[in-house]
PDB file of N, CA and C in Angstrom:
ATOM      1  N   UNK A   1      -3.235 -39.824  48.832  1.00  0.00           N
ATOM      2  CA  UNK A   1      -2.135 -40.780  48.872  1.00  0.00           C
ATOM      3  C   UNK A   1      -1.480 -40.911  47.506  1.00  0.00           C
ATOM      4  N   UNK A   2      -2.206 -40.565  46.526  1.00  0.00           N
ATOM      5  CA  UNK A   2      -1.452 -41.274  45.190  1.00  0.00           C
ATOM      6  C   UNK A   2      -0.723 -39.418  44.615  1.00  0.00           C
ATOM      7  N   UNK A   3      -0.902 -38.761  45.222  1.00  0.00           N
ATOM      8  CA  UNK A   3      -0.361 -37.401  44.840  1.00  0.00           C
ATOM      9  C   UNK A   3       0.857 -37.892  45.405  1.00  0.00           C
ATOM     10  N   UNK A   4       1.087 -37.949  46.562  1.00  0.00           N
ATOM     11  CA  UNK A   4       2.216 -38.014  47.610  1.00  0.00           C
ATOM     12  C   UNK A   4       2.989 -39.430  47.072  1.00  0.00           C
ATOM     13  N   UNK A   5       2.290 -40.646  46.958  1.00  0.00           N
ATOM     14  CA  UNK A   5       2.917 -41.287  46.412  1.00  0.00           C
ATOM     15  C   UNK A   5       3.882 -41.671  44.997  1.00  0.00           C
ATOM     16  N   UNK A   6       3.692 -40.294  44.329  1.00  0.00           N
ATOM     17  CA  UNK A   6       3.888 -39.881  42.913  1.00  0.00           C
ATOM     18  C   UNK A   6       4.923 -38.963  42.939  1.00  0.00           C
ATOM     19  N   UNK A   7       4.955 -37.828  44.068  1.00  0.00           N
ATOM     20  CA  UNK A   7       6.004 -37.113  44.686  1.00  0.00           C
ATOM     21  C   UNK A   7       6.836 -38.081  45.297  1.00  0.00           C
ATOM     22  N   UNK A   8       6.786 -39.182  45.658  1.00  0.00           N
ATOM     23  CA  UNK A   8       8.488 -39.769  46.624  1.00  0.00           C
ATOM     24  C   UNK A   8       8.765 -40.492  45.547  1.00  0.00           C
ATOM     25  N   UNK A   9       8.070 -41.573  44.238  1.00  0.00           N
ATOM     26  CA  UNK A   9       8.414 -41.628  43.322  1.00  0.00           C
ATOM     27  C   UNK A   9       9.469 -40.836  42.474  1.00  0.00           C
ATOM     28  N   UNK A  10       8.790 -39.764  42.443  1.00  0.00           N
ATOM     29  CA  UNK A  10       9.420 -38.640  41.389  1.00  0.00           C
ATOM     30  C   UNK A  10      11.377 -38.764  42.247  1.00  0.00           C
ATOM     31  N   UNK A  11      11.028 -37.893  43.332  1.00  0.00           N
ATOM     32  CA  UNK A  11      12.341 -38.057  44.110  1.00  0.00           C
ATOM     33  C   UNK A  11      12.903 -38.688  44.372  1.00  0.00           C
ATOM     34  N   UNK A  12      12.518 -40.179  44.781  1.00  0.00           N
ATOM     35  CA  UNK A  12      13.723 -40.840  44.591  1.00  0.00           C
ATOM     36  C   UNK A  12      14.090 -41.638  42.968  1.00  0.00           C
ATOM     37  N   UNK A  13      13.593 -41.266  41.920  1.00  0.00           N
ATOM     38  CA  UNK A  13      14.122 -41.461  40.867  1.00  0.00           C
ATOM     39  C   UNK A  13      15.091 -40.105  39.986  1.00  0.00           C
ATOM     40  N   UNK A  14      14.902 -39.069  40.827  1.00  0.00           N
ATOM     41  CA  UNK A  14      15.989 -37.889  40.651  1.00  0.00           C
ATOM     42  C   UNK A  14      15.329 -36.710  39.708  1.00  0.00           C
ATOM     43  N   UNK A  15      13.946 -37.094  39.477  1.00  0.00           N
ATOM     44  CA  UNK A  15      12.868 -36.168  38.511  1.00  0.00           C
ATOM     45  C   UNK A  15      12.831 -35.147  39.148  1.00  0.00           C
ATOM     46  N   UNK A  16      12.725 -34.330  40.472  1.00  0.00           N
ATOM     47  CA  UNK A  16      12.349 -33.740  41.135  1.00  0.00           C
ATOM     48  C   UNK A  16      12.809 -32.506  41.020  1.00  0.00           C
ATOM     49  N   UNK A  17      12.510 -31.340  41.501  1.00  0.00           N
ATOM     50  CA  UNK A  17      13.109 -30.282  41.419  1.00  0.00           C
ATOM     51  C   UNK A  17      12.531 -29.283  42.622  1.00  0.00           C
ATOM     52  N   UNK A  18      12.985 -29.007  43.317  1.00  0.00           N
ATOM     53  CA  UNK A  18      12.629 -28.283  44.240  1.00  0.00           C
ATOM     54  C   UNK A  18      13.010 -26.812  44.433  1.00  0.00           C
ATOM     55  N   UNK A  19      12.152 -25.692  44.215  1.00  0.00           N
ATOM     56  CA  UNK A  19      12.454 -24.028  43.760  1.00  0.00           C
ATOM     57  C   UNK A  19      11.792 -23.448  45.004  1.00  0.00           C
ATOM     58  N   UNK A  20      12.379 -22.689  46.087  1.00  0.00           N
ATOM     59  CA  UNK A  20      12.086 -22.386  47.284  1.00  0.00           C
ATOM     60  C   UNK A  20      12.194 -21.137  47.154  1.00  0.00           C
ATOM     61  N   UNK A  21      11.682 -20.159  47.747  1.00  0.00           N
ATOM     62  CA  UNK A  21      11.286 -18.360  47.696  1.00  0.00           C
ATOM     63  C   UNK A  21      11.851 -17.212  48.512  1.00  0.00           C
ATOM     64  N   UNK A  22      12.236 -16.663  48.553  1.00  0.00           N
ATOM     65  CA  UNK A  22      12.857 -15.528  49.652  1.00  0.00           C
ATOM     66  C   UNK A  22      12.413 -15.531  50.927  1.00  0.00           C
ATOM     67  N   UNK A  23      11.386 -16.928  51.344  1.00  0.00           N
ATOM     68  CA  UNK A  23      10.710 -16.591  52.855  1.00  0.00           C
ATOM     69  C   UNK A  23      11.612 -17.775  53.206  1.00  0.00           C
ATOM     70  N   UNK A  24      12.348 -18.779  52.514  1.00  0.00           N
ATOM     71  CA  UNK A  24      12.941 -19.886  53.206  1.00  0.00           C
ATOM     72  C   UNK A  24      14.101 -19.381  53.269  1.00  0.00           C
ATOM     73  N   UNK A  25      14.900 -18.177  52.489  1.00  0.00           N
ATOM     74  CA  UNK A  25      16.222 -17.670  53.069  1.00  0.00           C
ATOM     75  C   UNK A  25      16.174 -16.466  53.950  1.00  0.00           C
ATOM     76  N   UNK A  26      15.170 -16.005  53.752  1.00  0.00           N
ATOM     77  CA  UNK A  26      14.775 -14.919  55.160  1.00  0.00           C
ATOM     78  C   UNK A  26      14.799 -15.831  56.181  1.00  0.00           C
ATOM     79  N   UNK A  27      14.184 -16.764  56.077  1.00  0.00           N
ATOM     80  CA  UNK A  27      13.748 -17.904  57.449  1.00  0.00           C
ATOM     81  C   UNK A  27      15.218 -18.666  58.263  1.00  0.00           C
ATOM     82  N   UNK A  28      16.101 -19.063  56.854  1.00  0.00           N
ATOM     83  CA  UNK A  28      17.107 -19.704  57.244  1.00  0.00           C
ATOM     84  C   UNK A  28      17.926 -18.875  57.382  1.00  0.00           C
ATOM     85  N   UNK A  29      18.351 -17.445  57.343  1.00  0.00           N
ATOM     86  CA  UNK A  29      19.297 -16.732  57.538  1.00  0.00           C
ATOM     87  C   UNK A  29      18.968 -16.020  58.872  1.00  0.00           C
ATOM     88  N   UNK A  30      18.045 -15.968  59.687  1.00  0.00           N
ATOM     89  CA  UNK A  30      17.245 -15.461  60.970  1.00  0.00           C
ATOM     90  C   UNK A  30      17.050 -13.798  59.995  1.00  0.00           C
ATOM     91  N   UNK A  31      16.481 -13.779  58.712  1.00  0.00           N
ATOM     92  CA  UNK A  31      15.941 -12.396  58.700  1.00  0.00           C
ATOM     93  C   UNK A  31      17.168 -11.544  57.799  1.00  0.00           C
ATOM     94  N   UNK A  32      18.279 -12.339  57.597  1.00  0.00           N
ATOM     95  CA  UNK A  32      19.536 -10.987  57.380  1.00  0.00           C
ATOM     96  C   UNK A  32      18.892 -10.272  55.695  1.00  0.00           C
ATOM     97  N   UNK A  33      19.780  -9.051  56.062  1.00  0.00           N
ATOM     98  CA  UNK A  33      19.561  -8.178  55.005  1.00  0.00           C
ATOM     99  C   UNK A  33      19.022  -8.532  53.395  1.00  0.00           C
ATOM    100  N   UNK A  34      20.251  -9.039  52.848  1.00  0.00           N
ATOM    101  CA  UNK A  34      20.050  -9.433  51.762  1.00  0.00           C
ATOM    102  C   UNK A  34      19.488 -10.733  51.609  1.00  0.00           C
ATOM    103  N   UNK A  35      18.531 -11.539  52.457  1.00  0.00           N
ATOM    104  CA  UNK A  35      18.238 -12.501  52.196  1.00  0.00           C
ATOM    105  C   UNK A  35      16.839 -12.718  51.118  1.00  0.00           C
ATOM    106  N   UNK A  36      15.535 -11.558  51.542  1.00  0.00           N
ATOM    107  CA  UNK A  36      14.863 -10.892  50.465  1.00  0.00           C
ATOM    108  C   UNK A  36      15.413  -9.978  49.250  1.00  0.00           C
ATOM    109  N   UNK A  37      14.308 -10.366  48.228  1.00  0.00           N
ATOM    110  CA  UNK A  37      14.306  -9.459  47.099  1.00  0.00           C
ATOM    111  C   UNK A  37      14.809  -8.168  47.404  1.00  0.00           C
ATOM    112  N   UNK A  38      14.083  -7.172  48.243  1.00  0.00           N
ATOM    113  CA  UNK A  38      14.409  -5.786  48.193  1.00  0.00           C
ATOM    114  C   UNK A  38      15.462  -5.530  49.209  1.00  0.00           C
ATOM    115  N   UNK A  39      15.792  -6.615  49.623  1.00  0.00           N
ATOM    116  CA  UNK A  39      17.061  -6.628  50.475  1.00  0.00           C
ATOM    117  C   UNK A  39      18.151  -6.386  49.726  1.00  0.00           C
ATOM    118  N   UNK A  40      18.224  -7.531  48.798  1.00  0.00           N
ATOM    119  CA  UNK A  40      18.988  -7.942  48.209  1.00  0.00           C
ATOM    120  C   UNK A  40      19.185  -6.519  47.334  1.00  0.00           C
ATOM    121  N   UNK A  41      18.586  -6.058  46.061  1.00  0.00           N
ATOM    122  CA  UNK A  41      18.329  -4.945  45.622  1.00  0.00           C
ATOM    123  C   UNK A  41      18.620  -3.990  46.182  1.00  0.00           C
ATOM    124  N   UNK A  42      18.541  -3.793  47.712  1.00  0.00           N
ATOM    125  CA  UNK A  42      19.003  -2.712  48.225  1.00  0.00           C
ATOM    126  C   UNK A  42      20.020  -2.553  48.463  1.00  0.00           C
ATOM    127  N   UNK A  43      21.055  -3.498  49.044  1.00  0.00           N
ATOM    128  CA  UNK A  43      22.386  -3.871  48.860  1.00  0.00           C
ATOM    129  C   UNK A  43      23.163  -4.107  47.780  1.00  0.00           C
ATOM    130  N   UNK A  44      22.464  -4.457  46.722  1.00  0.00           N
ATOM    131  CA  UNK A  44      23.276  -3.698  45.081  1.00  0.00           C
ATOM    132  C   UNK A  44      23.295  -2.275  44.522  1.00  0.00           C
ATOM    133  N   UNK A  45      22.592  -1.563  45.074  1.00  0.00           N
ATOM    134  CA  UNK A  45      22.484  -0.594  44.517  1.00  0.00           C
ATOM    135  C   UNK A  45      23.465   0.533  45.865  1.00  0.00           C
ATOM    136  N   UNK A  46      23.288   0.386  46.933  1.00  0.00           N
ATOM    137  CA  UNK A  46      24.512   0.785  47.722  1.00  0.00           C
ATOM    138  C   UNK A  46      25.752   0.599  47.651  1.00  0.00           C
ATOM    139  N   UNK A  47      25.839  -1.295  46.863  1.00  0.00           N
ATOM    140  CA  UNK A  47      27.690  -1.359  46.500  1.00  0.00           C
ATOM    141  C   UNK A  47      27.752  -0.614  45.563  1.00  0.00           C
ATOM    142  N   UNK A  48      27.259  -0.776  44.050  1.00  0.00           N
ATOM    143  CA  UNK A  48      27.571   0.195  43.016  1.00  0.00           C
ATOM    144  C   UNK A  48      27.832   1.824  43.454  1.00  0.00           C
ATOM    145  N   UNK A  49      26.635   2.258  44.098  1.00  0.00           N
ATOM    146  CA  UNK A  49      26.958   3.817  44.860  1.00  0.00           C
ATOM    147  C   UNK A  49      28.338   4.372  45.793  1.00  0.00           C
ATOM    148  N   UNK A  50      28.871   2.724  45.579  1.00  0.00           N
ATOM    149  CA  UNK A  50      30.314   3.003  47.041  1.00  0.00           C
ATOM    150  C   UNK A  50      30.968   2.685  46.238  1.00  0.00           C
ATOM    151  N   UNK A  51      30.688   2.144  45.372  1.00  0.00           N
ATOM    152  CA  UNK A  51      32.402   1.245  44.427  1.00  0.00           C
ATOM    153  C   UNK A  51      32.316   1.859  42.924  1.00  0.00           C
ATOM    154  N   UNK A  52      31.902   2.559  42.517  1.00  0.00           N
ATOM    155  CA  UNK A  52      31.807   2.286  40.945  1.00  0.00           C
ATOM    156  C   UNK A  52      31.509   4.112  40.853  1.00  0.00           C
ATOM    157  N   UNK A  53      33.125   4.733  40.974  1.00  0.00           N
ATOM    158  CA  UNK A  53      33.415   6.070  41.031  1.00  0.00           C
ATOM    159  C   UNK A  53      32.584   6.439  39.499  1.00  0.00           C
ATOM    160  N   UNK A  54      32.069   7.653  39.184  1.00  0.00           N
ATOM    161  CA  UNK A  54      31.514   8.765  37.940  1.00  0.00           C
ATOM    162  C   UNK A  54      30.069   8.546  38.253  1.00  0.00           C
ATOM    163  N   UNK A  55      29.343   7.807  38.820  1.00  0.00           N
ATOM    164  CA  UNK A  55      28.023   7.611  38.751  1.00  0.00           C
ATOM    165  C   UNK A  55      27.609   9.016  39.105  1.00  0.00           C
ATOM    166  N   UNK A  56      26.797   9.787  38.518  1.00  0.00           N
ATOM    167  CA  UNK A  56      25.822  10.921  39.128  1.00  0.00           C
ATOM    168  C   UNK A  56      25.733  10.947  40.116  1.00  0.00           C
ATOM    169  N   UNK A  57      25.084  12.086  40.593  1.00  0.00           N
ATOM    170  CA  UNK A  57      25.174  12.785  41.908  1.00  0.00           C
ATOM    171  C   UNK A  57      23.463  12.149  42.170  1.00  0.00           C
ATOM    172  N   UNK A  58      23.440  11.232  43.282  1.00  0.00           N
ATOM    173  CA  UNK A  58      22.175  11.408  42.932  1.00  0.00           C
ATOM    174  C   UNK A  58      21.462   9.970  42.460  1.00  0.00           C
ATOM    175  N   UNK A  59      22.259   9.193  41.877  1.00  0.00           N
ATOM    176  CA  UNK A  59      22.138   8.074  41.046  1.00  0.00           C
ATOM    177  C   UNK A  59      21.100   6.885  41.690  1.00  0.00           C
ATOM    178  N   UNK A  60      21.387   6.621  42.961  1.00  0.00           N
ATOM    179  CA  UNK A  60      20.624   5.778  43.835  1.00  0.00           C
ATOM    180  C   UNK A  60      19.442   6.079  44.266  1.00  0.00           C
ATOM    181  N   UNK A  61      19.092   7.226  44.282  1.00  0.00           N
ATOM    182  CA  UNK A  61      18.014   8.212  45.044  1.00  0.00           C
ATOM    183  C   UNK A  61      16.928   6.992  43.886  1.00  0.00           C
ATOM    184  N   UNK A  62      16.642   7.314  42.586  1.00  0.00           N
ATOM    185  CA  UNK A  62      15.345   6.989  42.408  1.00  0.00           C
ATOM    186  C   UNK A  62      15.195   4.960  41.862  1.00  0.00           C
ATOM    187  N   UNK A  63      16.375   4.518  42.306  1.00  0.00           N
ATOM    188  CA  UNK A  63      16.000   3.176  42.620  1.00  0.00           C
ATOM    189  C   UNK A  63      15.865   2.885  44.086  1.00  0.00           C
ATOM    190  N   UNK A  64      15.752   3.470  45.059  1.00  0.00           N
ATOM    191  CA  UNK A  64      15.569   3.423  46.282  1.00  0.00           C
ATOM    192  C   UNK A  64      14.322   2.349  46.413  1.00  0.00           C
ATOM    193  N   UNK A  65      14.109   1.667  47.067  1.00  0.00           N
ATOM    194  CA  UNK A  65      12.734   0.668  47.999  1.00  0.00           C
ATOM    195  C   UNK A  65      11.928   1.322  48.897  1.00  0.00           C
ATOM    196  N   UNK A  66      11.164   0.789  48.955  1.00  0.00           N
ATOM    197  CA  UNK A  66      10.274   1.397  50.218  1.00  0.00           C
ATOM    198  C   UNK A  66      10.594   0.469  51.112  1.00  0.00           C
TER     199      UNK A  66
END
């Protein structure tokens, strides 16, 4: 009780800070692409490969994800 009571303290005096992880925007997005890390990552490295003409032949291959 006095943990919890120390947490609604904290929050409603505006101390609080709340830092949530790639499973609550995977969760809240139903799953979409870029909502994870290597999602996300994977979809930067495909725009640069489509938009950003001189890059090597090749360039994306070894930042690829599993």
């Amino acid at each position: 009780e006095g943990l919890r009571a120390d947490l609604q303290q904290q929050i409603a005096s505006g101390d609080c800070l709340l830092v949530v992880g790639a499973g609550v925007a995977i969760f809240g997005t139903g799953n979409a692409p870029c909502a994870s890390w290597n999602g996300l990552l994977r979809h930067g490295v495909q725009h640069c490969a489509k938009h950003l003409p001189g890059l090597p032949p090749g360039w994306a291959e070894p930042s690829r994800l599993p």
